[in-house]
PDB file of N, CA and C in Angstrom:
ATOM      1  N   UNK A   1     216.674 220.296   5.685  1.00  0.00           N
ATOM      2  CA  UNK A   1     217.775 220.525   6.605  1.00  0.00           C
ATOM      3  C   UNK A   1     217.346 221.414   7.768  1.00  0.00           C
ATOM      4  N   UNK A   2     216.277 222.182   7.928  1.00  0.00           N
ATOM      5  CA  UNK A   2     215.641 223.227   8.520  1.00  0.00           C
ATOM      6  C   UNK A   2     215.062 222.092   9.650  1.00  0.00           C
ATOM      7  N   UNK A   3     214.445 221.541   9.587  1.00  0.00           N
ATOM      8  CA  UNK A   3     213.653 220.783  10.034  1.00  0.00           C
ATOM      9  C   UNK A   3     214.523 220.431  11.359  1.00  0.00           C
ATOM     10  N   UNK A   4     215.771 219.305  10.424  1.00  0.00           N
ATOM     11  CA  UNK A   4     216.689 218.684  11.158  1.00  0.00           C
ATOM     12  C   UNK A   4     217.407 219.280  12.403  1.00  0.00           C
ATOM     13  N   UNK A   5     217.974 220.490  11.917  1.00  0.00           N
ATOM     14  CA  UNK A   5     218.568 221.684  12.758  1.00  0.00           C
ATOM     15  C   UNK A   5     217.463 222.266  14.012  1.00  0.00           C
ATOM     16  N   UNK A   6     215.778 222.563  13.482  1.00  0.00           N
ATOM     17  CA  UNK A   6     214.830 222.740  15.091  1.00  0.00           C
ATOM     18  C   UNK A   6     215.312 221.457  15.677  1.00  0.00           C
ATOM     19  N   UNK A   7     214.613 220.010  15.300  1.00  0.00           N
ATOM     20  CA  UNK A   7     214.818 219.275  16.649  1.00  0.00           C
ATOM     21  C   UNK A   7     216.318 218.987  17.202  1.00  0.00           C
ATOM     22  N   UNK A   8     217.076 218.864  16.185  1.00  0.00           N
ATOM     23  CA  UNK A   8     218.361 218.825  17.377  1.00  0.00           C
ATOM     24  C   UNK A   8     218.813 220.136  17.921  1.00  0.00           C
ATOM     25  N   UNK A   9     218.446 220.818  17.793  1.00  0.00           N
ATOM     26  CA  UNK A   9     218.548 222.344  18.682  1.00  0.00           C
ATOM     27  C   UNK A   9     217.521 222.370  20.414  1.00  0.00           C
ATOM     28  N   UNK A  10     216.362 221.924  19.549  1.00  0.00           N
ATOM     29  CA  UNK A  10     215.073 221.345  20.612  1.00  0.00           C
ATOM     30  C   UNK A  10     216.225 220.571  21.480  1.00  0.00           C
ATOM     31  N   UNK A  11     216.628 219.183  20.647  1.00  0.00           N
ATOM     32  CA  UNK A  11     217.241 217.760  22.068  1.00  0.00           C
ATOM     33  C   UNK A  11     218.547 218.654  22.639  1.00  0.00           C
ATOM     34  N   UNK A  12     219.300 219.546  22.005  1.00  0.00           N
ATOM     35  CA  UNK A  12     220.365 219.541  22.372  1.00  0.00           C
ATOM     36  C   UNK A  12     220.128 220.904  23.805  1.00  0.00           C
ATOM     37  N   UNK A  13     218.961 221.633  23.540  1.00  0.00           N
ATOM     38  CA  UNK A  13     218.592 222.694  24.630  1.00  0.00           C
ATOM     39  C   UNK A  13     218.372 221.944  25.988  1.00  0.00           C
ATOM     40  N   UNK A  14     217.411 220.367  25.817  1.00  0.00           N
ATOM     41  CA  UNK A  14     216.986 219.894  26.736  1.00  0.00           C
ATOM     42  C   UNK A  14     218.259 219.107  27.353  1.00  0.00           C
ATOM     43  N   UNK A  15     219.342 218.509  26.252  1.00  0.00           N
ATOM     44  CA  UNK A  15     220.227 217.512  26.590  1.00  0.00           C
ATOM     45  C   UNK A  15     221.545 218.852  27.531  1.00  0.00           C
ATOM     46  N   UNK A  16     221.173 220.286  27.336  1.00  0.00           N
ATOM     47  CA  UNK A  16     222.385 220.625  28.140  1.00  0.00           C
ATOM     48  C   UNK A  16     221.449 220.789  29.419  1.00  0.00           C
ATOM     49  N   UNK A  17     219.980 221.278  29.608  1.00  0.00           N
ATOM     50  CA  UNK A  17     219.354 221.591  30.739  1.00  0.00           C
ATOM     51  C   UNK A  17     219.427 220.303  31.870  1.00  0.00           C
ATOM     52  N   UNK A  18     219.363 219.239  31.160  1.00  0.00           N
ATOM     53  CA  UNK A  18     219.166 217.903  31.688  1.00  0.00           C
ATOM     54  C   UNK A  18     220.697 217.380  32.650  1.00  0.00           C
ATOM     55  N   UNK A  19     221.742 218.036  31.706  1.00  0.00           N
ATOM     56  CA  UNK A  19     222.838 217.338  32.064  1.00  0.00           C
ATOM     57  C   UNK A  19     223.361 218.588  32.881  1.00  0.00           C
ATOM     58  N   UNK A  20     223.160 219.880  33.505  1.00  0.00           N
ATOM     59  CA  UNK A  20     223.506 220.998  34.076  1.00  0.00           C
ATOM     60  C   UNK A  20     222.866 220.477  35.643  1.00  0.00           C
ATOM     61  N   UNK A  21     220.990 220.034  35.597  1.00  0.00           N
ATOM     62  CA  UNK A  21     220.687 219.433  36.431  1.00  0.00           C
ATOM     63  C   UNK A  21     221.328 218.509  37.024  1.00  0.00           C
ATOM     64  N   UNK A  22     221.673 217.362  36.155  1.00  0.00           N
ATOM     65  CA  UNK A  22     222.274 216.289  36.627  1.00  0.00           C
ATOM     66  C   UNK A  22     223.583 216.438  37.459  1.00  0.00           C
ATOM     67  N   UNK A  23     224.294 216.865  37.114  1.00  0.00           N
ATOM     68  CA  UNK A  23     225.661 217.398  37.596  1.00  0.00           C
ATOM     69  C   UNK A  23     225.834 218.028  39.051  1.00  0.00           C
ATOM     70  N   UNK A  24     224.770 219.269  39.404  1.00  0.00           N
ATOM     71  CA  UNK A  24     224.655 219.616  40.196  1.00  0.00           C
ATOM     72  C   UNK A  24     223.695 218.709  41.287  1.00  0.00           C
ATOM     73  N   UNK A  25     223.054 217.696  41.089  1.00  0.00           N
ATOM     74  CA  UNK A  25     222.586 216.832  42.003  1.00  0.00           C
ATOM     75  C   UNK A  25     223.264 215.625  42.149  1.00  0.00           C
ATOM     76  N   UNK A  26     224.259 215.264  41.030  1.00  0.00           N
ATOM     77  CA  UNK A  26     225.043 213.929  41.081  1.00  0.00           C
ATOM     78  C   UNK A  26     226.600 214.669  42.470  1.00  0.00           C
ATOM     79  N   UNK A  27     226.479 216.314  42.221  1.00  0.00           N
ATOM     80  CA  UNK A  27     227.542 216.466  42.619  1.00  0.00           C
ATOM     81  C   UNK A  27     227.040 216.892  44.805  1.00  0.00           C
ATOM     82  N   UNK A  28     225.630 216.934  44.841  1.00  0.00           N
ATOM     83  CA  UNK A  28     225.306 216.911  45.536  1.00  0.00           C
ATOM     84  C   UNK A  28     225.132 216.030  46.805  1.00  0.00           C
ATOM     85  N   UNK A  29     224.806 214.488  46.208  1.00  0.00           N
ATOM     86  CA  UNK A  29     224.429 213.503  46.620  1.00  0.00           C
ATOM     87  C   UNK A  29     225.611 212.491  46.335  1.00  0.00           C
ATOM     88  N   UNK A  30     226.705 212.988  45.721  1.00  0.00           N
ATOM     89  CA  UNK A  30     227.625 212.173  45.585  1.00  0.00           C
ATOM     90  C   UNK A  30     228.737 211.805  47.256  1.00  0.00           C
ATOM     91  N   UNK A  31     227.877 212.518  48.216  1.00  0.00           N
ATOM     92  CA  UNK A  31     228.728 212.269  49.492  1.00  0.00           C
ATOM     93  C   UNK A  31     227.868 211.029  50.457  1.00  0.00           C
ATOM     94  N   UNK A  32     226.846 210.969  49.531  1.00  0.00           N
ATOM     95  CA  UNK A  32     226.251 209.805  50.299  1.00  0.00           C
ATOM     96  C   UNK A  32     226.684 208.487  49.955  1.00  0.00           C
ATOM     97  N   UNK A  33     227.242 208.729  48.641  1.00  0.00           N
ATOM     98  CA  UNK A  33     227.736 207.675  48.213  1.00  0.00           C
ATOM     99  C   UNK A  33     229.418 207.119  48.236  1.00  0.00           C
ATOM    100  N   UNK A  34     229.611 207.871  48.926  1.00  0.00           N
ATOM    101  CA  UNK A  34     231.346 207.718  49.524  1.00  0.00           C
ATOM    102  C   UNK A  34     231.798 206.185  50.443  1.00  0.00           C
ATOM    103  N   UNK A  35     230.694 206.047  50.809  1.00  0.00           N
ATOM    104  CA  UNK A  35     231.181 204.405  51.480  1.00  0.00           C
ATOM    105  C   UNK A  35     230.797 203.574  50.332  1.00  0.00           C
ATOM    106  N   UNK A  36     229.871 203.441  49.179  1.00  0.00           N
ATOM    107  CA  UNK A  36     230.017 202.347  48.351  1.00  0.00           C
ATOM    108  C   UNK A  36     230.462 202.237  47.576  1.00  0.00           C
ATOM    109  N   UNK A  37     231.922 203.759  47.450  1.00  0.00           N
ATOM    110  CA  UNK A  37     232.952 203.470  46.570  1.00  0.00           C
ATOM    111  C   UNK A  37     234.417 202.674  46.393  1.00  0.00           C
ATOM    112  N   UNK A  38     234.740 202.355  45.675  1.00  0.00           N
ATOM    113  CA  UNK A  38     236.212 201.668  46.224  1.00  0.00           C
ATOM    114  C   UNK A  38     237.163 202.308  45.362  1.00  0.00           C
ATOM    115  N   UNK A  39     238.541 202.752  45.482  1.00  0.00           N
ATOM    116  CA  UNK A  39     239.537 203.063  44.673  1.00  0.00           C
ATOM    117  C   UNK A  39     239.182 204.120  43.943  1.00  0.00           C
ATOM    118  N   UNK A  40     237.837 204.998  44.270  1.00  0.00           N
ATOM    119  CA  UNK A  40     237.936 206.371  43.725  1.00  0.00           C
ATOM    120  C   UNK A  40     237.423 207.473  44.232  1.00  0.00           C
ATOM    121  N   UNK A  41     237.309 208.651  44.290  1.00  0.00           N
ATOM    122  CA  UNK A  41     236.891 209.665  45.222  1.00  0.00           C
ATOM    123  C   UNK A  41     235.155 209.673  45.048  1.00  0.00           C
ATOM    124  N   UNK A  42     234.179 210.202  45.677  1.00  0.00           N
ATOM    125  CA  UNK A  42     233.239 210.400  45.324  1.00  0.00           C
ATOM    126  C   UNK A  42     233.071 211.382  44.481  1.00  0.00           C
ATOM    127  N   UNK A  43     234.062 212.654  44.346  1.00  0.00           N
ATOM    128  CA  UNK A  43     233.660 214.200  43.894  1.00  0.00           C
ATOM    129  C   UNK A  43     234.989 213.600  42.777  1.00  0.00           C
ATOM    130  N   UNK A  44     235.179 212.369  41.964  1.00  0.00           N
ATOM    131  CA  UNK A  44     236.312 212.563  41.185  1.00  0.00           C
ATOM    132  C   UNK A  44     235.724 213.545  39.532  1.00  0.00           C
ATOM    133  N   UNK A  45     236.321 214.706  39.380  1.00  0.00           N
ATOM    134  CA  UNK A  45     235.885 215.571  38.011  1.00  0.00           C
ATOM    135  C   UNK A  45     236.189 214.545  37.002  1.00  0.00           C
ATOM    136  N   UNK A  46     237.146 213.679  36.846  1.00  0.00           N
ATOM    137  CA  UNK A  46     237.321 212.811  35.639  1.00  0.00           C
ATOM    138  C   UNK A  46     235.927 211.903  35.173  1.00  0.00           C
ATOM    139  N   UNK A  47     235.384 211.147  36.450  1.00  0.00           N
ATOM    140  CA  UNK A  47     233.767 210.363  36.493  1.00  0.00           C
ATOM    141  C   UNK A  47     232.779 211.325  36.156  1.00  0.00           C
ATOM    142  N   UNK A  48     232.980 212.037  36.461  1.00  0.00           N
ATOM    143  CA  UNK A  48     232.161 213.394  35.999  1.00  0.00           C
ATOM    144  C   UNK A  48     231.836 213.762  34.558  1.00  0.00           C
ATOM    145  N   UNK A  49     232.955 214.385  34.079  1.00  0.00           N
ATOM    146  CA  UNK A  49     232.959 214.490  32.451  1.00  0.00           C
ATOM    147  C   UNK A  49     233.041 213.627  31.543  1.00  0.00           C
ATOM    148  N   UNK A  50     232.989 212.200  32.293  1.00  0.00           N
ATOM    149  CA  UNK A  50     233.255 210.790  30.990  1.00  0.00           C
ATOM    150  C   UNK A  50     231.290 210.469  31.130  1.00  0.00           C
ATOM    151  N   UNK A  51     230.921 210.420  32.804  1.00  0.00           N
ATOM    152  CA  UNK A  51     229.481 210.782  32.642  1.00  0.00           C
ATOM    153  C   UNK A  51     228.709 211.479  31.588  1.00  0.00           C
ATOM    154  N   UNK A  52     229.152 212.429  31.907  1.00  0.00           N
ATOM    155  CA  UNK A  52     228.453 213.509  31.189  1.00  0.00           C
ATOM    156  C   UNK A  52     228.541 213.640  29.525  1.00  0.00           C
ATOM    157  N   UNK A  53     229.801 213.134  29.244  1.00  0.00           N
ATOM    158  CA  UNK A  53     229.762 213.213  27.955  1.00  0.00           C
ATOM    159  C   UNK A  53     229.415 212.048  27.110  1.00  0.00           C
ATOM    160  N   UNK A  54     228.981 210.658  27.931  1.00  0.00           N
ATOM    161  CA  UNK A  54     228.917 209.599  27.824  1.00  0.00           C
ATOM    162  C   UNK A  54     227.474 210.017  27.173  1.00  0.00           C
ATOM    163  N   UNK A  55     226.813 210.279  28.207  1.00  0.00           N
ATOM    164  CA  UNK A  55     225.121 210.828  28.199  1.00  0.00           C
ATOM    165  C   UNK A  55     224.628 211.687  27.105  1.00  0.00           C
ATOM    166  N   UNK A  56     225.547 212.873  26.872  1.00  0.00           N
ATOM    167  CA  UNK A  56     225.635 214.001  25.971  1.00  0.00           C
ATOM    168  C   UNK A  56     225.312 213.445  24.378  1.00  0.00           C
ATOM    169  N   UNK A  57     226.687 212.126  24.268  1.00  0.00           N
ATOM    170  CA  UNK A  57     226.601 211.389  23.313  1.00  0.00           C
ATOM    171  C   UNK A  57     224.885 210.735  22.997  1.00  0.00           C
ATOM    172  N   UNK A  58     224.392 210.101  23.632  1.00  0.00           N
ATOM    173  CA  UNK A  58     223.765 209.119  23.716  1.00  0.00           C
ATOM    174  C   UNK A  58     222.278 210.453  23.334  1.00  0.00           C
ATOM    175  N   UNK A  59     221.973 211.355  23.881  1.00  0.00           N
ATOM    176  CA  UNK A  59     220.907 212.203  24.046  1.00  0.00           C
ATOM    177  C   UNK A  59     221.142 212.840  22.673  1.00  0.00           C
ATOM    178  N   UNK A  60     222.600 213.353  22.136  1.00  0.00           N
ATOM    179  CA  UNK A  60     222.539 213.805  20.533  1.00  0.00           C
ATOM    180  C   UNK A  60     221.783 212.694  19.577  1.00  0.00           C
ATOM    181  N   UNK A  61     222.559 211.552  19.754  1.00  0.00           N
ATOM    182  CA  UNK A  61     221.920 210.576  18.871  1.00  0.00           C
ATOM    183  C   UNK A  61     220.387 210.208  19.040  1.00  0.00           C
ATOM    184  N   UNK A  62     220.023 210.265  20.328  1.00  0.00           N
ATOM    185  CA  UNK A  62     218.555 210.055  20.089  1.00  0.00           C
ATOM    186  C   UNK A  62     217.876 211.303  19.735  1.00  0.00           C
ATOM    187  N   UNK A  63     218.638 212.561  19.345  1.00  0.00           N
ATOM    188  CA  UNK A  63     217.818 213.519  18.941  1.00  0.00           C
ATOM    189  C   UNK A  63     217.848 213.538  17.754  1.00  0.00           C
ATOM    190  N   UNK A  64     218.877 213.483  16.948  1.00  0.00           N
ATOM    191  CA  UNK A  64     219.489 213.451  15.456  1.00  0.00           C
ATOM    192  C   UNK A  64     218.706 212.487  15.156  1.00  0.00           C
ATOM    193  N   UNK A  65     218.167 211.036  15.500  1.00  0.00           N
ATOM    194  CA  UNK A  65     217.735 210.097  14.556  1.00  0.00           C
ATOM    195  C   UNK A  65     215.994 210.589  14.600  1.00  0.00           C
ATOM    196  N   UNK A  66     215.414 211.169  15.187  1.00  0.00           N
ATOM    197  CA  UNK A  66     213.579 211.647  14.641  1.00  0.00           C
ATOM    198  C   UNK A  66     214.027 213.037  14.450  1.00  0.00           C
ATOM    199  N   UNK A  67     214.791 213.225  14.127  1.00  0.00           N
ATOM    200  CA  UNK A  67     214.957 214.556  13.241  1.00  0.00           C
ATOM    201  C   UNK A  67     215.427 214.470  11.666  1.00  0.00           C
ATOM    202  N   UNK A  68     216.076 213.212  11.555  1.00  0.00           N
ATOM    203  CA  UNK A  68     216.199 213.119  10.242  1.00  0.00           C
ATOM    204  C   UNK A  68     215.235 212.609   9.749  1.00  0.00           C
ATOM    205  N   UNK A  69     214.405 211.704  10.819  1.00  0.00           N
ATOM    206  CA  UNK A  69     213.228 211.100   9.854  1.00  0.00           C
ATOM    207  C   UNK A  69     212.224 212.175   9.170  1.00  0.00           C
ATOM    208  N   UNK A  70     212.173 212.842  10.625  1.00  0.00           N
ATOM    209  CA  UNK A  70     211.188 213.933   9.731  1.00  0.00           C
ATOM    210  C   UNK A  70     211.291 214.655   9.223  1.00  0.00           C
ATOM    211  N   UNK A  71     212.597 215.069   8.756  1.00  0.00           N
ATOM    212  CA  UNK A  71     213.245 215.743   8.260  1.00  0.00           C
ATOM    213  C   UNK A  71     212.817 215.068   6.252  1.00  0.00           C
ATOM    214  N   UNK A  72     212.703 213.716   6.556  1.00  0.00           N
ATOM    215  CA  UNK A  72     212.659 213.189   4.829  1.00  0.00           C
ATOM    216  C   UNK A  72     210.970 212.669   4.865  1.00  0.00           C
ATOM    217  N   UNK A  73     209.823 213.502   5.547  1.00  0.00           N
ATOM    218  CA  UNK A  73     208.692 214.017   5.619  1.00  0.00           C
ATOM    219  C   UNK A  73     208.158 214.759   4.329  1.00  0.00           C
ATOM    220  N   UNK A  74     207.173 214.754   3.951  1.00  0.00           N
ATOM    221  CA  UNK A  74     206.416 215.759   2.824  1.00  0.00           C
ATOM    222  C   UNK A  74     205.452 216.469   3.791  1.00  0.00           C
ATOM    223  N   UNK A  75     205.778 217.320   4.121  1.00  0.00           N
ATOM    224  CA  UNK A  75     204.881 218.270   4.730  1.00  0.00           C
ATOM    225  C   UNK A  75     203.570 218.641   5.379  1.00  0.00           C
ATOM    226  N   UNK A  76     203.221 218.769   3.460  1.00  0.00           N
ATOM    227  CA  UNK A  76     201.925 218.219   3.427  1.00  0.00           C
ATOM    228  C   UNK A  76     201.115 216.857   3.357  1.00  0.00           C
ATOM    229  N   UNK A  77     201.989 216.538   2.801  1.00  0.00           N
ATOM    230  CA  UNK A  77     201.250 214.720   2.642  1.00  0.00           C
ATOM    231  C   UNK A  77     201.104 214.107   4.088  1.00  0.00           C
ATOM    232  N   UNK A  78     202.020 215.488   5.369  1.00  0.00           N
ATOM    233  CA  UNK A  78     201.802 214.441   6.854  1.00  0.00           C
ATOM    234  C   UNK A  78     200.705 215.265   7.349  1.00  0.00           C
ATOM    235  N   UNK A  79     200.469 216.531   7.096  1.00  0.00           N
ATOM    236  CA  UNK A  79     198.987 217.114   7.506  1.00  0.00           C
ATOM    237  C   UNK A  79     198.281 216.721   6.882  1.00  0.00           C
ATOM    238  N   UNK A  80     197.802 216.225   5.964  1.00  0.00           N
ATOM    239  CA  UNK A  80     197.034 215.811   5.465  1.00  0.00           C
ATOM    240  C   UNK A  80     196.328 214.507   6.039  1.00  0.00           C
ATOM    241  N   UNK A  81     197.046 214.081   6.311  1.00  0.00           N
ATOM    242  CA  UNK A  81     196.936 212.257   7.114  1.00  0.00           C
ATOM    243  C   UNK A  81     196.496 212.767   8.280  1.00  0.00           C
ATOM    244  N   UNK A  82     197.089 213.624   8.960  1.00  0.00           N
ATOM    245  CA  UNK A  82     196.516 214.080  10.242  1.00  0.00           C
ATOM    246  C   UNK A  82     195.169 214.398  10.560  1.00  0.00           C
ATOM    247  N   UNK A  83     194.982 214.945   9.417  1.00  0.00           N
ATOM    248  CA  UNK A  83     193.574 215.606   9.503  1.00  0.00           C
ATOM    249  C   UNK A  83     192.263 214.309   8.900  1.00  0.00           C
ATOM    250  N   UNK A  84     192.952 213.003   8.392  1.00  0.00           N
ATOM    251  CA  UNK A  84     191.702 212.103   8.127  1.00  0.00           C
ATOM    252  C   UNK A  84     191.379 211.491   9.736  1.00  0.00           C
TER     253      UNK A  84
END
């Protein structure tokens, strides 16, 4: 369970750094994109947080699934292999 808890701590450090970035450059560049919108604002906060949490989702799960794998790892039996 130790195991499991570093890497999704690992994805979830990178998945908030990633999505803090994102936000502030989606919210940046989102005025360039004001003419190829139709029927919604460029700066709408609702597109924003369904984004973001859309992503959030998607970045937990790809962290959670090679964390459980290695999580059901023998330790040693994978250094060991490493080292032939």
């Amino acid at each position: 369970m130790q195991v499991t808890g570093i890497f999704f701590r690992r994805g979830l450090r990178l998945t908030i750094a990633g999505g803090v970035a994102g936000l502030f450059g989606a919210w940046a560049l989102s005025g360039v994109l004001r003419s190829l919108l139709f029927e919604t604002e460029a700066r709408d906060p609702r597109l924003f947080a369904l984004a973001a949490a859309v992503l959030t989702a998607v970045a937990l799960l790809a962290s959670y699934l090679p964390a459980r794998r290695a999580a059901g790892l023998d330790a040693a039996a994978a250094l060991t292999r490493e080292q032939l």
